[in-house]
C-alpha atoms as a PDB file:
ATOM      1  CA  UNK A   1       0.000   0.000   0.000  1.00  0.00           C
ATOM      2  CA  UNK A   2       1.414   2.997  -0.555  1.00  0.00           C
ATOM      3  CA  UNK A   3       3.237   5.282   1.988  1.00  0.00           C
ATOM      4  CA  UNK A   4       3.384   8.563   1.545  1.00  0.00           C
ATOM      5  CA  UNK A   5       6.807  10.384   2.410  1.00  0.00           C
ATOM      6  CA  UNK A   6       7.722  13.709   3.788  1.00  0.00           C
ATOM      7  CA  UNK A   7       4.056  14.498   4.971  1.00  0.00           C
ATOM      8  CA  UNK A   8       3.529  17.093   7.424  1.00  0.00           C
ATOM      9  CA  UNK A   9       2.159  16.597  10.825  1.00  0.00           C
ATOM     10  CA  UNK A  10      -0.639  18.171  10.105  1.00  0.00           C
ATOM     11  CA  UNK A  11      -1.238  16.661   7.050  1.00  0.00           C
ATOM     12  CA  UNK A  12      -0.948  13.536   9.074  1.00  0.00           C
ATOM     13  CA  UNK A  13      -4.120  14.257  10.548  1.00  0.00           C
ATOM     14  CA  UNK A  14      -5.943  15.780   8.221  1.00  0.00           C
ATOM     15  CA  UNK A  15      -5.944  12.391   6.913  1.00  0.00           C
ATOM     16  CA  UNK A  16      -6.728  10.348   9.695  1.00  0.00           C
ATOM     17  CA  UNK A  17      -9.947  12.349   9.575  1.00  0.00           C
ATOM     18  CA  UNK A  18     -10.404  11.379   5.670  1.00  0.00           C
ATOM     19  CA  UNK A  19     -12.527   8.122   4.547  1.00  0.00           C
ATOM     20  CA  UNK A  20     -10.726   5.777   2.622  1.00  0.00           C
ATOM     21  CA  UNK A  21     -12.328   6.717  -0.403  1.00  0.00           C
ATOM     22  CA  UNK A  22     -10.649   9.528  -0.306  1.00  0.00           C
ATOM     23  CA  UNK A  23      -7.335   9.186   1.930  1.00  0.00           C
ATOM     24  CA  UNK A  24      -5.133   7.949  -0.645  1.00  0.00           C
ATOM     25  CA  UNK A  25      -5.660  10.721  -3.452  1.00  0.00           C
ATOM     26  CA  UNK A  26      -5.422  12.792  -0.884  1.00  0.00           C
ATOM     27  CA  UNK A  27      -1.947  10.889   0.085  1.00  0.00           C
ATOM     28  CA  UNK A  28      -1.111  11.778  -3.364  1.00  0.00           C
ATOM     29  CA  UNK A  29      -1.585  14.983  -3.406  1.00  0.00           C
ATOM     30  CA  UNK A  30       0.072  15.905  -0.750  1.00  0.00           C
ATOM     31  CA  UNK A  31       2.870  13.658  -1.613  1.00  0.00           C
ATOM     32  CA  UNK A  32       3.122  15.149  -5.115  1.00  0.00           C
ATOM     33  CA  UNK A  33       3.258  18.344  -2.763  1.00  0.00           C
ATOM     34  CA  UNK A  34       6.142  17.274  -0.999  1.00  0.00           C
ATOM     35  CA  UNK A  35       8.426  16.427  -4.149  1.00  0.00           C
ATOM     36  CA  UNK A  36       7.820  19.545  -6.042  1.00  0.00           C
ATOM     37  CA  UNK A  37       8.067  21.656  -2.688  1.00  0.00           C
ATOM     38  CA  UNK A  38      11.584  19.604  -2.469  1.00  0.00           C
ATOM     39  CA  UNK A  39      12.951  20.364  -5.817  1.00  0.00           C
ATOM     40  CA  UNK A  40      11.929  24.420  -5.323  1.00  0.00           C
ATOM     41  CA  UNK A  41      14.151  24.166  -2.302  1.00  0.00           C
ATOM     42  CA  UNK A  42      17.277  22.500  -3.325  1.00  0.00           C
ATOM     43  CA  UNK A  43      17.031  24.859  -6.516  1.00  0.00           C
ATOM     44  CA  UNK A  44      19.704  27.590  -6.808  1.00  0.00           C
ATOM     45  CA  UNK A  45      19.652  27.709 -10.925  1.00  0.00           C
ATOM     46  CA  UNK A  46      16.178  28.873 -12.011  1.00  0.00           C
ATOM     47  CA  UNK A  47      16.879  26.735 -14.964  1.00  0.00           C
ATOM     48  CA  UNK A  48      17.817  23.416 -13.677  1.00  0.00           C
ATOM     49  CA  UNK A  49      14.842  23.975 -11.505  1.00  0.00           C
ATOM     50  CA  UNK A  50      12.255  24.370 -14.228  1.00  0.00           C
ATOM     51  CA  UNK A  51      13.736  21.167 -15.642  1.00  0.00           C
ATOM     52  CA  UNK A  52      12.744  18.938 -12.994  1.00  0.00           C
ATOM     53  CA  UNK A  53       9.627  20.679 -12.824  1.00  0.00           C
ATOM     54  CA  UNK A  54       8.954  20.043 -16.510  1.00  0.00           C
ATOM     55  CA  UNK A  55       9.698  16.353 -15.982  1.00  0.00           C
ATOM     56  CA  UNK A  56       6.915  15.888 -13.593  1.00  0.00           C
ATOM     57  CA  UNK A  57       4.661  17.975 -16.237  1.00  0.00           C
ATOM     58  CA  UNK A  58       5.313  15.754 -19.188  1.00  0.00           C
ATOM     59  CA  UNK A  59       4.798  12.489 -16.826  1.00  0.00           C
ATOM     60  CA  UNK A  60       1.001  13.860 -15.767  1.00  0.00           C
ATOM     61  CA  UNK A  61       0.505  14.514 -19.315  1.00  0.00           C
ATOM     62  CA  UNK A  62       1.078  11.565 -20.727  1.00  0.00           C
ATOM     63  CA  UNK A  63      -1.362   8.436 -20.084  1.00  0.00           C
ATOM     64  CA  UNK A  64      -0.612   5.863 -17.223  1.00  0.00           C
ATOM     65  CA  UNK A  65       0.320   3.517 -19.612  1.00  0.00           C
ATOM     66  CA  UNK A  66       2.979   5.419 -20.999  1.00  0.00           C
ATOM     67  CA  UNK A  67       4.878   6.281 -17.533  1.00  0.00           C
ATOM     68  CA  UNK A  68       8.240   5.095 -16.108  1.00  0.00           C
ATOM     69  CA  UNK A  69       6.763   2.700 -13.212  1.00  0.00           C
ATOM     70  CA  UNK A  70       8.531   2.361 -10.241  1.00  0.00           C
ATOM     71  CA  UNK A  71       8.298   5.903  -8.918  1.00  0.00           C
ATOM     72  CA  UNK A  72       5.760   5.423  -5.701  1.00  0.00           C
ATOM     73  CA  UNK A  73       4.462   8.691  -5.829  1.00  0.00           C
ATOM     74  CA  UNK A  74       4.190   8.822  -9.695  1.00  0.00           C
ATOM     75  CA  UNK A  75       2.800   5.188  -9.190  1.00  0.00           C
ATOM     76  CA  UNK A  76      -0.144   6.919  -6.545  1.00  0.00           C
ATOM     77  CA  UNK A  77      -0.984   9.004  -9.452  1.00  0.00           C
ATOM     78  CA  UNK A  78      -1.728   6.607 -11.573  1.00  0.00           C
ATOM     79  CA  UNK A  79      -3.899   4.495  -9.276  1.00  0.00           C
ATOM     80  CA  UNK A  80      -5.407   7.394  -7.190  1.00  0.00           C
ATOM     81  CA  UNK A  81      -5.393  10.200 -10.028  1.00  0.00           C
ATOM     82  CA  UNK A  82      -6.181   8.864 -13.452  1.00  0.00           C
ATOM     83  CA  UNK A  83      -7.614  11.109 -15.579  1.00  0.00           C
ATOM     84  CA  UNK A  84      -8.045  14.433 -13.263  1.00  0.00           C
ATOM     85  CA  UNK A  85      -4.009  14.976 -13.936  1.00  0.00           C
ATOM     86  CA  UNK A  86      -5.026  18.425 -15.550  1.00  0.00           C
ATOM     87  CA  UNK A  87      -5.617  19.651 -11.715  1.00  0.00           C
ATOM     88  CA  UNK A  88      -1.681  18.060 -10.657  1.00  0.00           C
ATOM     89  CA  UNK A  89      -0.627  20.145 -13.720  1.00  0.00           C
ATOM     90  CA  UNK A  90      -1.587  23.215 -11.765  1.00  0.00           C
ATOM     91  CA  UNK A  91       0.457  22.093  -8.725  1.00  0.00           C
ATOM     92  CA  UNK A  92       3.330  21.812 -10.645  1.00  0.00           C
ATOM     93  CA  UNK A  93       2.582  25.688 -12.429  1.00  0.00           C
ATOM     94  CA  UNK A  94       2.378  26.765  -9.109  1.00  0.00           C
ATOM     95  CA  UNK A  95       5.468  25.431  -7.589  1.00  0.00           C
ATOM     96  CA  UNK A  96       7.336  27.125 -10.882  1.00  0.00           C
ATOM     97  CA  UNK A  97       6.138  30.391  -9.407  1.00  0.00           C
ATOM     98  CA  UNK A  98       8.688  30.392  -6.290  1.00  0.00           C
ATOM     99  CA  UNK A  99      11.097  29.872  -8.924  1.00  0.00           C
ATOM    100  CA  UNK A 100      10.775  31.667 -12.190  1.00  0.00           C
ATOM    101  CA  UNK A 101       9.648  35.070 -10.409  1.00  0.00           C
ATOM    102  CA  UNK A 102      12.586  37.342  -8.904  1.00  0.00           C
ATOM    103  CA  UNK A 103      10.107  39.143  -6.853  1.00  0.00           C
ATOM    104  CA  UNK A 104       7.085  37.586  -5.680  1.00  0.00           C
ATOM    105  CA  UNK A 105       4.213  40.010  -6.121  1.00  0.00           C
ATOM    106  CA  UNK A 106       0.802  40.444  -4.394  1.00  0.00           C
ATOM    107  CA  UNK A 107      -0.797  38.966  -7.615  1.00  0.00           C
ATOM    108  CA  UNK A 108       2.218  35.958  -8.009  1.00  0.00           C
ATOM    109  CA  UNK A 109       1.463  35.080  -4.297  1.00  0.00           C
ATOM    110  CA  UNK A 110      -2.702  34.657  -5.530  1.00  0.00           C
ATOM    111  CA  UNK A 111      -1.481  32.118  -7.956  1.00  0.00           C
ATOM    112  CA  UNK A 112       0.736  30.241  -5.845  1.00  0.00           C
ATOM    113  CA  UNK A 113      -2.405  29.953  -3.744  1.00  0.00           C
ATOM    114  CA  UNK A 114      -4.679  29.141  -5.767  1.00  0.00           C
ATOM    115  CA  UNK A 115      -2.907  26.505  -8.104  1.00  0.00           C
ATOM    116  CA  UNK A 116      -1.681  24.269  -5.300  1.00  0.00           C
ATOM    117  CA  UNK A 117      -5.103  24.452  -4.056  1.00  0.00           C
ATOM    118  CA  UNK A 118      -6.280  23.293  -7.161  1.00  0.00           C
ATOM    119  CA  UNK A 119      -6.136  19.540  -7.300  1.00  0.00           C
ATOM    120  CA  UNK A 120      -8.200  19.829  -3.631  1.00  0.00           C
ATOM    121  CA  UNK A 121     -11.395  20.269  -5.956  1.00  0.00           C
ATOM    122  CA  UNK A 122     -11.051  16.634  -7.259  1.00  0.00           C
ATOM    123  CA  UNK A 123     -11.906  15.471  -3.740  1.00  0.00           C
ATOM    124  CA  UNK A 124     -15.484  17.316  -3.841  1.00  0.00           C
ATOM    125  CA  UNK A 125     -18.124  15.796  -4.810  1.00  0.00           C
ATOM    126  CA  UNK A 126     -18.981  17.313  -8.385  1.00  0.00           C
ATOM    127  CA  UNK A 127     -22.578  17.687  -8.441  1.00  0.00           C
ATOM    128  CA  UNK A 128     -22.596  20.215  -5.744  1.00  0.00           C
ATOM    129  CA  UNK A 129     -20.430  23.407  -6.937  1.00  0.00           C
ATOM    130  CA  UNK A 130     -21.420  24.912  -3.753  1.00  0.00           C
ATOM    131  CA  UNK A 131     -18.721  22.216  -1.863  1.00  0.00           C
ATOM    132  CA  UNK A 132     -16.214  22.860  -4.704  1.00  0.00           C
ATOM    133  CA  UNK A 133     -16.160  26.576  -3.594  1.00  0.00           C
ATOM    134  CA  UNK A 134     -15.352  26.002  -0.349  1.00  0.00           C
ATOM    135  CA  UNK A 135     -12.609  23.218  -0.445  1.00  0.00           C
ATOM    136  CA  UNK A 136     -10.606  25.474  -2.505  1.00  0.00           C
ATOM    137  CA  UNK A 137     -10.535  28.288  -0.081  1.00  0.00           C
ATOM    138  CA  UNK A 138      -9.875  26.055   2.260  1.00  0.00           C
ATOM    139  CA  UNK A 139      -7.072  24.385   0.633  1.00  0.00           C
ATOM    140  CA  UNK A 140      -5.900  27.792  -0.627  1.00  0.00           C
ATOM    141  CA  UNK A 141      -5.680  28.935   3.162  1.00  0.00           C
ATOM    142  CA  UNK A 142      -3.734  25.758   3.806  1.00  0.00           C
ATOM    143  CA  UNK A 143      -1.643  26.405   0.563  1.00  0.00           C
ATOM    144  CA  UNK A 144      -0.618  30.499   1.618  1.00  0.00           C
ATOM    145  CA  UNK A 145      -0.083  29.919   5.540  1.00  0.00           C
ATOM    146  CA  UNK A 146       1.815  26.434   5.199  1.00  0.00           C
ATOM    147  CA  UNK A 147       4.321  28.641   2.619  1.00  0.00           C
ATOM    148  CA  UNK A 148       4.706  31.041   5.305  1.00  0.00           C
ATOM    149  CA  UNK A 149       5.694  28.950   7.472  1.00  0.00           C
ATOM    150  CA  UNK A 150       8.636  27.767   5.534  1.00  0.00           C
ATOM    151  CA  UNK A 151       9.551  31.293   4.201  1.00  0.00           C
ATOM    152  CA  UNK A 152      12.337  33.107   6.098  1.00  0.00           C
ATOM    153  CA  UNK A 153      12.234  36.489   4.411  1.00  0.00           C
ATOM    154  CA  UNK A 154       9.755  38.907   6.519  1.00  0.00           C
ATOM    155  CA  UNK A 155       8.114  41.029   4.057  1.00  0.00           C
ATOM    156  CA  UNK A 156       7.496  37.804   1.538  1.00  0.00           C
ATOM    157  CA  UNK A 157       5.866  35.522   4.318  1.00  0.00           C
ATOM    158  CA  UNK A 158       3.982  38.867   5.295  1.00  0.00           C
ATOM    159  CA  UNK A 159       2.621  39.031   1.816  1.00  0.00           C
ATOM    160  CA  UNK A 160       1.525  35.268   2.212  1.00  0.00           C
ATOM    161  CA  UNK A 161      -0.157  35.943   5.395  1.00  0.00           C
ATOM    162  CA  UNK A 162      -1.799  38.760   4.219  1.00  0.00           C
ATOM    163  CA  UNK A 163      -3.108  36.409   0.969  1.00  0.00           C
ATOM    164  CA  UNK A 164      -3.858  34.012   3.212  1.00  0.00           C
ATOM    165  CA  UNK A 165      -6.449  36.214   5.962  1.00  0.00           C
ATOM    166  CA  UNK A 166      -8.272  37.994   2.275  1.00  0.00           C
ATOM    167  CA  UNK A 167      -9.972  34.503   1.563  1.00  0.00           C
ATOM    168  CA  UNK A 168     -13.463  34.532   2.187  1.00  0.00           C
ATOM    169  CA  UNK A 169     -14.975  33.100   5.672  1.00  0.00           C
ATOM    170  CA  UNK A 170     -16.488  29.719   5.291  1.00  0.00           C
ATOM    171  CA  UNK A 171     -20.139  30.497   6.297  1.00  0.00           C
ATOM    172  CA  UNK A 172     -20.995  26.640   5.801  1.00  0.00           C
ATOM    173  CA  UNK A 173     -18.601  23.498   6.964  1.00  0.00           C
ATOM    174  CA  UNK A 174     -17.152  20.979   5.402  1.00  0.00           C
ATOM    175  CA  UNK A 175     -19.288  17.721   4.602  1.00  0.00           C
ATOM    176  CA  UNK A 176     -17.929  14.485   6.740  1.00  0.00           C
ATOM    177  CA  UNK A 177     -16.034  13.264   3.559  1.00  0.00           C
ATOM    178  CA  UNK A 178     -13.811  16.785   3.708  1.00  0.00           C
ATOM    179  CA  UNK A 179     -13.060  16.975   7.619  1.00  0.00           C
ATOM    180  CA  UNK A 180      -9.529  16.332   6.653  1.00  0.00           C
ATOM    181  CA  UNK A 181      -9.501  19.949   5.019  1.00  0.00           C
ATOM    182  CA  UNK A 182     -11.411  21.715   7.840  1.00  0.00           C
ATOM    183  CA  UNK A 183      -9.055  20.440   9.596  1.00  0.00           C
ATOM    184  CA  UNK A 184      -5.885  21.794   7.585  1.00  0.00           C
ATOM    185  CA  UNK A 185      -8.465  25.325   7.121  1.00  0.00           C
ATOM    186  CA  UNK A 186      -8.789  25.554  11.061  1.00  0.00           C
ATOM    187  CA  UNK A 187      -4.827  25.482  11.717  1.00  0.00           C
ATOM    188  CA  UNK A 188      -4.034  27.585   8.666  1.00  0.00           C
ATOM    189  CA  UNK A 189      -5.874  30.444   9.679  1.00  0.00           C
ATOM    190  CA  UNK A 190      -4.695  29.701  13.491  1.00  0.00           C
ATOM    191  CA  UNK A 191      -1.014  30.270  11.891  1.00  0.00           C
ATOM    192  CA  UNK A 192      -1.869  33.071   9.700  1.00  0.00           C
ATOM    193  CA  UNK A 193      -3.516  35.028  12.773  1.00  0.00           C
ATOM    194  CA  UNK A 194      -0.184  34.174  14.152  1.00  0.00           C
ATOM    195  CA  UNK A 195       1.945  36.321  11.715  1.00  0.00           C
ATOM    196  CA  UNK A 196       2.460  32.881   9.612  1.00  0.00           C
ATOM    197  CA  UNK A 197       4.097  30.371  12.271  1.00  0.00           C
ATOM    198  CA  UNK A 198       3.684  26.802  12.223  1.00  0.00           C
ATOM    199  CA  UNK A 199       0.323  25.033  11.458  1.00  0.00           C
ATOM    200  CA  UNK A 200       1.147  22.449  14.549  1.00  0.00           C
ATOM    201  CA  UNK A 201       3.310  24.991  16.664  1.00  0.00           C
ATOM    202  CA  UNK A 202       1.538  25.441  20.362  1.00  0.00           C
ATOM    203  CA  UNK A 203      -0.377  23.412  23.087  1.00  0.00           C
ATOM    204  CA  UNK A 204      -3.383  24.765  21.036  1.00  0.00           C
ATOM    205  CA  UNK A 205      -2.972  23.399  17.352  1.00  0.00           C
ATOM    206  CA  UNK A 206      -4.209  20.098  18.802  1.00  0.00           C
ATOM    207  CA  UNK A 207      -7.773  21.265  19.994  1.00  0.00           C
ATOM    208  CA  UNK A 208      -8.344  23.420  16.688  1.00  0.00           C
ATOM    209  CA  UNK A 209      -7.774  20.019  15.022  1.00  0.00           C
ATOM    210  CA  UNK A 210      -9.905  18.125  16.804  1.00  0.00           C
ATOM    211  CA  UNK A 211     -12.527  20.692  16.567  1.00  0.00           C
ATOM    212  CA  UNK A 212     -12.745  20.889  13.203  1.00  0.00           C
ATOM    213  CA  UNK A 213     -12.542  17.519  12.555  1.00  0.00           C
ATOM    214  CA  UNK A 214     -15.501  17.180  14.349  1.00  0.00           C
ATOM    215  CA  UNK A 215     -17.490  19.789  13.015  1.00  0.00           C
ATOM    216  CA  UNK A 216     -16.730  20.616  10.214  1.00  0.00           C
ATOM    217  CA  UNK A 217     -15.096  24.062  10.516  1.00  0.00           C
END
């Protein structure tokens, strides 16, 4: 079965509070996450960078059949993924962002956001656009305060915060089959209010994780 590597703590339990059905694309995801977040971080030529990224672009846009096997998060994709790649593509864009831009702008920090949020709309359920809505600001939040935890530089985790507090309140919770996001939601915003720390950091990140994997929000 497949294992997912380099997960976060948080992400951890965000998918002990996921059904099956859903746990291991979510693995994947966050998985997929994990390796493109690696290869951002060990680049220091732009280039060689968008290279690897590319790699990982051509593999989720080719068919299943025509992959390398043998690669176990490539391999998740395959079982868990198959034929909603076009959302992964958008992870990978995303990740490109943090490398191609100089700068990151207000407007390049919105995209970030909002394409590694992206593949979190395959776990809605598509007849109700209403529940699509939400997960992605909720993964979005996740997306913007989880960078700004990792981001050194003051003024650009400030700009993630601040990306991060402008999504819209969720009025409504999660359904049962999405705790694992409300979850994520509830200890982004936590860390955002915090100026961007840690999603787990504090006595407290426990509690806000149980309550929203409880209710919802």
């Amino acid at each position: 079965m497949f294992a997912p590597q380099n997960i976060t703590e948080e992400q951890e339990l965000a998918l002990a509070y996921t059904p099956e059905a859903l746990r291991w694309k979510m693995a994947a995801f966050f998985a997929l996450d994990a390796r493109l977040a690696q290869i951002v971080a060990n680049t220091h030529e732009p280039m060689l960078g968008q290279m690897r990224l590319a790699w990982w672009r051509d593999m989720l846009g080719t068919t299943k059949q025509d992959r390398p096997a043998g690669d176990d998060v490539l391999d998740a994709i395959g079982e868990h993924w198959n034929g909603q790649e076009a959302s992964l593509v958008k992870l990978v864009d995303a990740w490109e962002i943090l490398i191609a831009e100089e700068e990151l702008s207000a407007e390049a920090i919105v995209r970030f956001g909002a394409g590694r949020a992206a593949p979190a709309a395959a776990l809605a359920d598509p007849a109700q656009a209403r529940d699509r809505d939400r997960v992605l600001v909720a993964a979005t939040r996740w997306a913007l305060a989880d960078a700004a935890s990792k981001i050194s530089g003051e003024s650009e985790r400030h700009g993630f915060v601040e990306a991060g507090l402008a999504q819209p309140a969720g009025k409504t919770t999660l359904s049962k089959p999405l705790r694992g996001l409300a979850v994520l939601e509830a200890l982004a915003l936590r860390a955002l209010k915090r100026g961007g720390r840690p999603l787990m950091e504090g006595r407290g990140a426990a509690l806000v994780a149980l309550r929203a994997g409880l209710i919802g929000r």
